[in-house]
Protein backbone atom coordinates (compact mmCIF):
# COMPACT_ATOMS: atom_id res chain seq x y z
CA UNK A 1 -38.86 -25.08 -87.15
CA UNK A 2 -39.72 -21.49 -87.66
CA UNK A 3 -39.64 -18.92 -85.27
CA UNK A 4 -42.15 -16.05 -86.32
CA UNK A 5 -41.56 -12.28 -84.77
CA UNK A 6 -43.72 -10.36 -86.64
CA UNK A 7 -47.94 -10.24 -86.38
CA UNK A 8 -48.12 -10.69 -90.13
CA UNK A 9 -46.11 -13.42 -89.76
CA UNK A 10 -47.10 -15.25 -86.65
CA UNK A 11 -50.82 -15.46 -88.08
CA UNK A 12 -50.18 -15.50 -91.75
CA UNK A 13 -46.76 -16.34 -93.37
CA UNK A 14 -44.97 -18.35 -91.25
CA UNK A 15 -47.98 -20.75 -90.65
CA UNK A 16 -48.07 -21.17 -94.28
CA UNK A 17 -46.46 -24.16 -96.67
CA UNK A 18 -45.55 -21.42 -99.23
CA UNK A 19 -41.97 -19.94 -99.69
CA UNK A 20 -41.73 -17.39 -102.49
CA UNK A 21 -39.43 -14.43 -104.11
CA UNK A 22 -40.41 -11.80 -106.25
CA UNK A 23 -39.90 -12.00 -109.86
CA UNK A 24 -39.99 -10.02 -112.94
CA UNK A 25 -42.44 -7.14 -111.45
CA UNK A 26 -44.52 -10.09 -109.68
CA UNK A 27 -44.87 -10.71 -106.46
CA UNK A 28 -44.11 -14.42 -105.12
CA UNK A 29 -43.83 -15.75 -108.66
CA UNK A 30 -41.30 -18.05 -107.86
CA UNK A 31 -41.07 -20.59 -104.75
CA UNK A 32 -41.70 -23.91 -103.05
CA UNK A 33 -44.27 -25.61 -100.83
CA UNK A 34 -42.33 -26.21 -97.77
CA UNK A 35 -43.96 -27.58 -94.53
CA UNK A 36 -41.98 -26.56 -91.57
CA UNK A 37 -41.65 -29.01 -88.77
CA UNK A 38 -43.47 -26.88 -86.30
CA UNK A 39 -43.86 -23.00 -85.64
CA UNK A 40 -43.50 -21.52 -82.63
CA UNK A 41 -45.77 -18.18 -81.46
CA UNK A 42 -44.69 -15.97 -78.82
CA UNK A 43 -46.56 -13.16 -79.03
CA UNK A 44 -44.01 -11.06 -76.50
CA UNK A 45 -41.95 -10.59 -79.51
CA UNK A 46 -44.93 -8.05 -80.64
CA UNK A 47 -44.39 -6.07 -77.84
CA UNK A 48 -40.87 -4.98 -79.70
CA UNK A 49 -42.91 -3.85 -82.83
CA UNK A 50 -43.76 -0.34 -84.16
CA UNK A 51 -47.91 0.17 -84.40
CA UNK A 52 -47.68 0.30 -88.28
CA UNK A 53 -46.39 -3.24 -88.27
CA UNK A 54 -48.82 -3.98 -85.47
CA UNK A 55 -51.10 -2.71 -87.79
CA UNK A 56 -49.36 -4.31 -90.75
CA UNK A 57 -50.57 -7.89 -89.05
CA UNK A 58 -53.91 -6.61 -87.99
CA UNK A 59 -54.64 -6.23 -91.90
CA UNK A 60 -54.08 -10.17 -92.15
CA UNK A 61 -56.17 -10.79 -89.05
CA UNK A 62 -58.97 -8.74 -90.30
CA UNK A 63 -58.83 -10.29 -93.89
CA UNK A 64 -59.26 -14.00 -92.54
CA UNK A 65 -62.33 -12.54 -90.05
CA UNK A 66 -64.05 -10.90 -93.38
CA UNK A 67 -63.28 -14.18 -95.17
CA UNK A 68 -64.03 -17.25 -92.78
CA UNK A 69 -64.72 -16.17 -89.26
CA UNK A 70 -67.72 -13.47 -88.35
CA UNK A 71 -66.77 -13.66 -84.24
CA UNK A 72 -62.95 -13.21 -84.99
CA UNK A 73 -63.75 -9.91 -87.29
CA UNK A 74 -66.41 -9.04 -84.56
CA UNK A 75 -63.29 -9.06 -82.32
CA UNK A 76 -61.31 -7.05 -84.22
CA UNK A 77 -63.62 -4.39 -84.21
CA UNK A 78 -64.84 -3.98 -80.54
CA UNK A 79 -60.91 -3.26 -79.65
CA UNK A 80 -59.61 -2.41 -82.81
CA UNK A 81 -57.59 0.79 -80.88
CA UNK A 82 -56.96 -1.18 -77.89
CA UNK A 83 -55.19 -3.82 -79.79
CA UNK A 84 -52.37 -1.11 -81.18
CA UNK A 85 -51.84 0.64 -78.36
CA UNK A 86 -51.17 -2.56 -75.99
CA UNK A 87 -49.35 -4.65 -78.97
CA UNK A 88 -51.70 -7.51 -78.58
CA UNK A 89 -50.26 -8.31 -75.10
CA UNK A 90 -53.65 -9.15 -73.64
CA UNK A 91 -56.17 -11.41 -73.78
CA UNK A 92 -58.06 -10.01 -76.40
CA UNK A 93 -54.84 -10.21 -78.44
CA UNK A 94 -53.94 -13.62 -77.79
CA UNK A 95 -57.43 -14.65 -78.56
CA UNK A 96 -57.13 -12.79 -81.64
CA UNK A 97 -53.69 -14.53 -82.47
CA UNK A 98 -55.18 -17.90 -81.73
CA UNK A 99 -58.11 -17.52 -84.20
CA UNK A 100 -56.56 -15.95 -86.92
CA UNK A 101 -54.44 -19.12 -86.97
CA UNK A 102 -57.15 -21.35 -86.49
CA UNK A 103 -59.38 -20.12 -89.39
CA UNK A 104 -56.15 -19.59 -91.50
CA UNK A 105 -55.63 -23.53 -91.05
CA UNK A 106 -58.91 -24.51 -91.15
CA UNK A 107 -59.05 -22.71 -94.48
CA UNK A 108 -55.56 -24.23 -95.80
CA UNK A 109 -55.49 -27.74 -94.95
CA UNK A 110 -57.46 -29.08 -96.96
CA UNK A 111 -55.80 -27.56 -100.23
CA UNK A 112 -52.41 -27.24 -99.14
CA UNK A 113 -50.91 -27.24 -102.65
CA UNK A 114 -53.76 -24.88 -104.37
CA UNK A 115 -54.98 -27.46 -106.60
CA UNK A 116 -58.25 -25.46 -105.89
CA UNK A 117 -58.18 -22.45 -106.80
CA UNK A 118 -60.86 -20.82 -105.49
CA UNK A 119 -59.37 -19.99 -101.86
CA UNK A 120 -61.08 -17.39 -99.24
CA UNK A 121 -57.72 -16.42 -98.04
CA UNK A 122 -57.53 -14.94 -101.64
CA UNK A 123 -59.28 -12.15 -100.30
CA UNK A 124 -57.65 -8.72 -100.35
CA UNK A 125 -54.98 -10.17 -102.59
CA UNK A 126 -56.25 -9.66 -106.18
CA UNK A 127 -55.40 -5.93 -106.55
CA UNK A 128 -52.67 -5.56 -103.25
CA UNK A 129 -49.56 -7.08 -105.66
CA UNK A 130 -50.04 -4.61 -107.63
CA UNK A 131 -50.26 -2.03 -105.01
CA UNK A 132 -46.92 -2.90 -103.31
CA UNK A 133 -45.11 -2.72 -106.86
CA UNK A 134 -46.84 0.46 -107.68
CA UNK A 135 -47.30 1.82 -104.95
CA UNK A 136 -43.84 1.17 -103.09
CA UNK A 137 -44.19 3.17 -99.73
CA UNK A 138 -46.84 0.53 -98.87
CA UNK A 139 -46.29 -2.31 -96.53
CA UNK A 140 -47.81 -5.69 -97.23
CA UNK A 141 -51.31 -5.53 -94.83
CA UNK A 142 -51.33 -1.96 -96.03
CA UNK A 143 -52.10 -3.27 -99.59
CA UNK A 144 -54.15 -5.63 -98.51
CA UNK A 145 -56.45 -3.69 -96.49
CA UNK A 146 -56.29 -0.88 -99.63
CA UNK A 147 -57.57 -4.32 -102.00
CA UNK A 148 -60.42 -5.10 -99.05
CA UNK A 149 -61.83 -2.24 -99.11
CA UNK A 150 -62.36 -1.65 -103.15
CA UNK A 151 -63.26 -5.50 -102.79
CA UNK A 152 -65.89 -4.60 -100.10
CA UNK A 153 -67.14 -1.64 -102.09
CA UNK A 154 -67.15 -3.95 -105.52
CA UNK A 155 -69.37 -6.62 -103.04
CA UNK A 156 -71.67 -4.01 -102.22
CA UNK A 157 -71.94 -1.88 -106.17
CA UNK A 158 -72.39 -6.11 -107.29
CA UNK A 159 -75.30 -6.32 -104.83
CA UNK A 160 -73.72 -9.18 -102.99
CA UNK A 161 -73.22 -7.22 -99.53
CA UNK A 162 -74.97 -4.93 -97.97
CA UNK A 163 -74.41 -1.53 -97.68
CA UNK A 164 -74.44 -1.28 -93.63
CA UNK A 165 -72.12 -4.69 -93.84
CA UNK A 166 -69.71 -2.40 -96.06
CA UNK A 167 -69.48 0.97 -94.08
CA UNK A 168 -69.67 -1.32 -91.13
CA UNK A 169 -65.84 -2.98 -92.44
CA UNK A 170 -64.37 0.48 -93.67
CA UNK A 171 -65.23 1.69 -90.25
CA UNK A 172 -63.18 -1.28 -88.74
CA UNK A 173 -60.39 -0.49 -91.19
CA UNK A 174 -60.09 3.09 -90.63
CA UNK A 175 -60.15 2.42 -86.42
CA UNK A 176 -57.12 0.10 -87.02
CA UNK A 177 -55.77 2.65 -88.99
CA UNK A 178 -55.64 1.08 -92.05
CA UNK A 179 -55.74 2.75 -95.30
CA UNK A 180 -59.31 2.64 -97.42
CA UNK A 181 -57.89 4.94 -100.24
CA UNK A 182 -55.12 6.83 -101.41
CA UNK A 183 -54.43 9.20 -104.43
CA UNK A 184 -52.73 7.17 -107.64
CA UNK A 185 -54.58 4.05 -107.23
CA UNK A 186 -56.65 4.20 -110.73
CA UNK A 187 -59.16 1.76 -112.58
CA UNK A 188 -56.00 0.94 -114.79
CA UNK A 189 -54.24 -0.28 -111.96
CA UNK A 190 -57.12 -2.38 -110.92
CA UNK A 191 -57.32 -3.95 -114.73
CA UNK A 192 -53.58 -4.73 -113.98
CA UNK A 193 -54.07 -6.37 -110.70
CA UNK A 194 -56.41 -8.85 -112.64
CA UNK A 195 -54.75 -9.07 -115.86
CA UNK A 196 -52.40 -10.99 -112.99
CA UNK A 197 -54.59 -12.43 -111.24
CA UNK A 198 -55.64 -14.78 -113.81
CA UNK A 199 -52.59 -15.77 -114.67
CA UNK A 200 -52.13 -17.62 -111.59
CA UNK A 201 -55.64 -19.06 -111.08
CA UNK A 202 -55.87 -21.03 -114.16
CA UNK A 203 -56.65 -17.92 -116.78
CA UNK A 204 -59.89 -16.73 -114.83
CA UNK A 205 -60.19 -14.52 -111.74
CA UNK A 206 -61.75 -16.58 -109.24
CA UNK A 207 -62.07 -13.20 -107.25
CA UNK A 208 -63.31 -13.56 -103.61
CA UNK A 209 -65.85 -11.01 -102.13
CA UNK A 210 -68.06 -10.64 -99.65
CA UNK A 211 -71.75 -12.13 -99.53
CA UNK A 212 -71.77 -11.19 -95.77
CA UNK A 213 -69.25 -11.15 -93.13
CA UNK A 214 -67.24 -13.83 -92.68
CA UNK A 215 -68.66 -15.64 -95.71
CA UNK A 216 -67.19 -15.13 -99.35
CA UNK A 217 -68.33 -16.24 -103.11
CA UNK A 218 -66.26 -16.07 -106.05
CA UNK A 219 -66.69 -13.46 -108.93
CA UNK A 220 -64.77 -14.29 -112.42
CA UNK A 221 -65.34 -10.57 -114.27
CA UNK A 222 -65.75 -7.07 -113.28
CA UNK A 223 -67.01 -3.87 -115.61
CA UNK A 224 -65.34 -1.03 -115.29
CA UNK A 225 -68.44 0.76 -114.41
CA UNK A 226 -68.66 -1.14 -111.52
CA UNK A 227 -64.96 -0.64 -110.84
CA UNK A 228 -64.90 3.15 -111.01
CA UNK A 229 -68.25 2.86 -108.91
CA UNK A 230 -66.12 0.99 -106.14
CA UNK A 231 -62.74 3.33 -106.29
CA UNK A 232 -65.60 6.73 -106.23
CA UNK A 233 -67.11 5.07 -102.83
CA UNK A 234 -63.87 4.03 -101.37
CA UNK A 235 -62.59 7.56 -102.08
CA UNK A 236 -65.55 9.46 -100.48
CA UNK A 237 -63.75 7.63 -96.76
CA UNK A 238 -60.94 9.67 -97.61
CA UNK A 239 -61.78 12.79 -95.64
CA UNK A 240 -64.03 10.58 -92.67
CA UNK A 241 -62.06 10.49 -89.49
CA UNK A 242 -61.28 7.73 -87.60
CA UNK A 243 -64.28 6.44 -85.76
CA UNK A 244 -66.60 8.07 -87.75
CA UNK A 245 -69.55 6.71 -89.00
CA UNK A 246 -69.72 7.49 -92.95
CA UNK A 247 -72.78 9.68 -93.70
């Protein structure tokens, strides 16, 4: 039975089969598929946690809304603020804790042992292992939300997502105060972060994006045109405040 006390882990790892450790400069490389007995939520134990693991968690909530659930990410965005500074204990939060689980399962029961490897819940986690070796200060959703938005601004440079749908996402991310840049992530680093991609999704990249919100398609190469056309937009939210609409 597990017992999760974290966000990240009350919507996200510990309602997952997958046990892992890090190996050899990759993350997760070695592990088990292990279905607990039954997990237990309480989301009072969030009320113990600092707002950058609150926001840690969010970063997992707001990946699964992008990927499989439009009202869930619509959610996320009307209280975005609201959400950190009450610790989910609300009703917006629980709601939010109940559908990030939902669409999580709903997305991992049917391929509970990956033998299809195209997987929305994939998304944000191409680029983000490389990130948290790399880039050690960073916490887990911080990664992630670093890999969603180069993989939002990739969806929109590939044509697949529109530009309002992009800004619209990066908006989202910055109110949860989530990273959308930071100096020393390069287009080297992003070859990297496929370079290992494929090597755990059968040799080809299988690469979620965005075709709209809430709906994803699968990519299997990048240029890097098109990736140091993604890493300039991303970088151009570096100096937008919170809450700002990009110009």
């Amino acid at each position: 039975m597990r017992l999760p006390t974290t966000l990240l882990a009350e919507i996200d790892a510990g309602i997952g089969i997958k046990t892992g450790v890090n190996f050899r400069q990759s993350k997760s490389r070695l592990g088990t598929f292990s279905a607990p007995y039954a997990v237990v939520v309480d989301p009072s134990f969030l009320s113990t946690l600092s707002d950058r693991q609150i926001r840690n968690g969010l970063s997992e909530a707001l990946k699964i809304g992008l990927a499989a659930d439009r009202p869930l990410f619509d959610l996320i965005e009307e209280h975005a603020r609201y959400l950190v500074r009450i610790k989910l204990q609300c009703e917006q939060g629980t709601d939010l804790i109940c559908r990030s689980i939902r669409a999580m399962l709903l997305e991992l029961s049917p391929n509970l042992h990956e033998r299809a490897l195209e997987r929305p819940p994939d998304y944000g986690h191409t680029f983000s292992p490389i990130f948290e070796f790399e880039l050690s200060d960073l916490e887990h959703g911080e990664a992630v939300a670093l890999d969603m938005a180069i993989s939002t601004a990739l969806a929109m440079v590939l044509g697949a997502l529109d530009t309002a749908d992009a800004e619209q996402i990066l908006v989202t991310q910055r109110d949860l105060g989530l990273p959308v840049s930071r100096p020393g992530v390069s287009t080297d680093m992003l070859l990297r972060g496929i370079h290992d991609a494929k090597k755990h999704r059968g040799g080809r990249l299988r690469m979620p994006i965005l075709c709209e919100i809430g709906q994803t398609m699968f990519i299997d190469e990048i240029s890097e045109p098109q990736m140091d056309e993604a890493l300039t937009f991303v970088s151009s939210w570096s100096s937008v405040k919170p809450g700002v609409q990009h110009a």
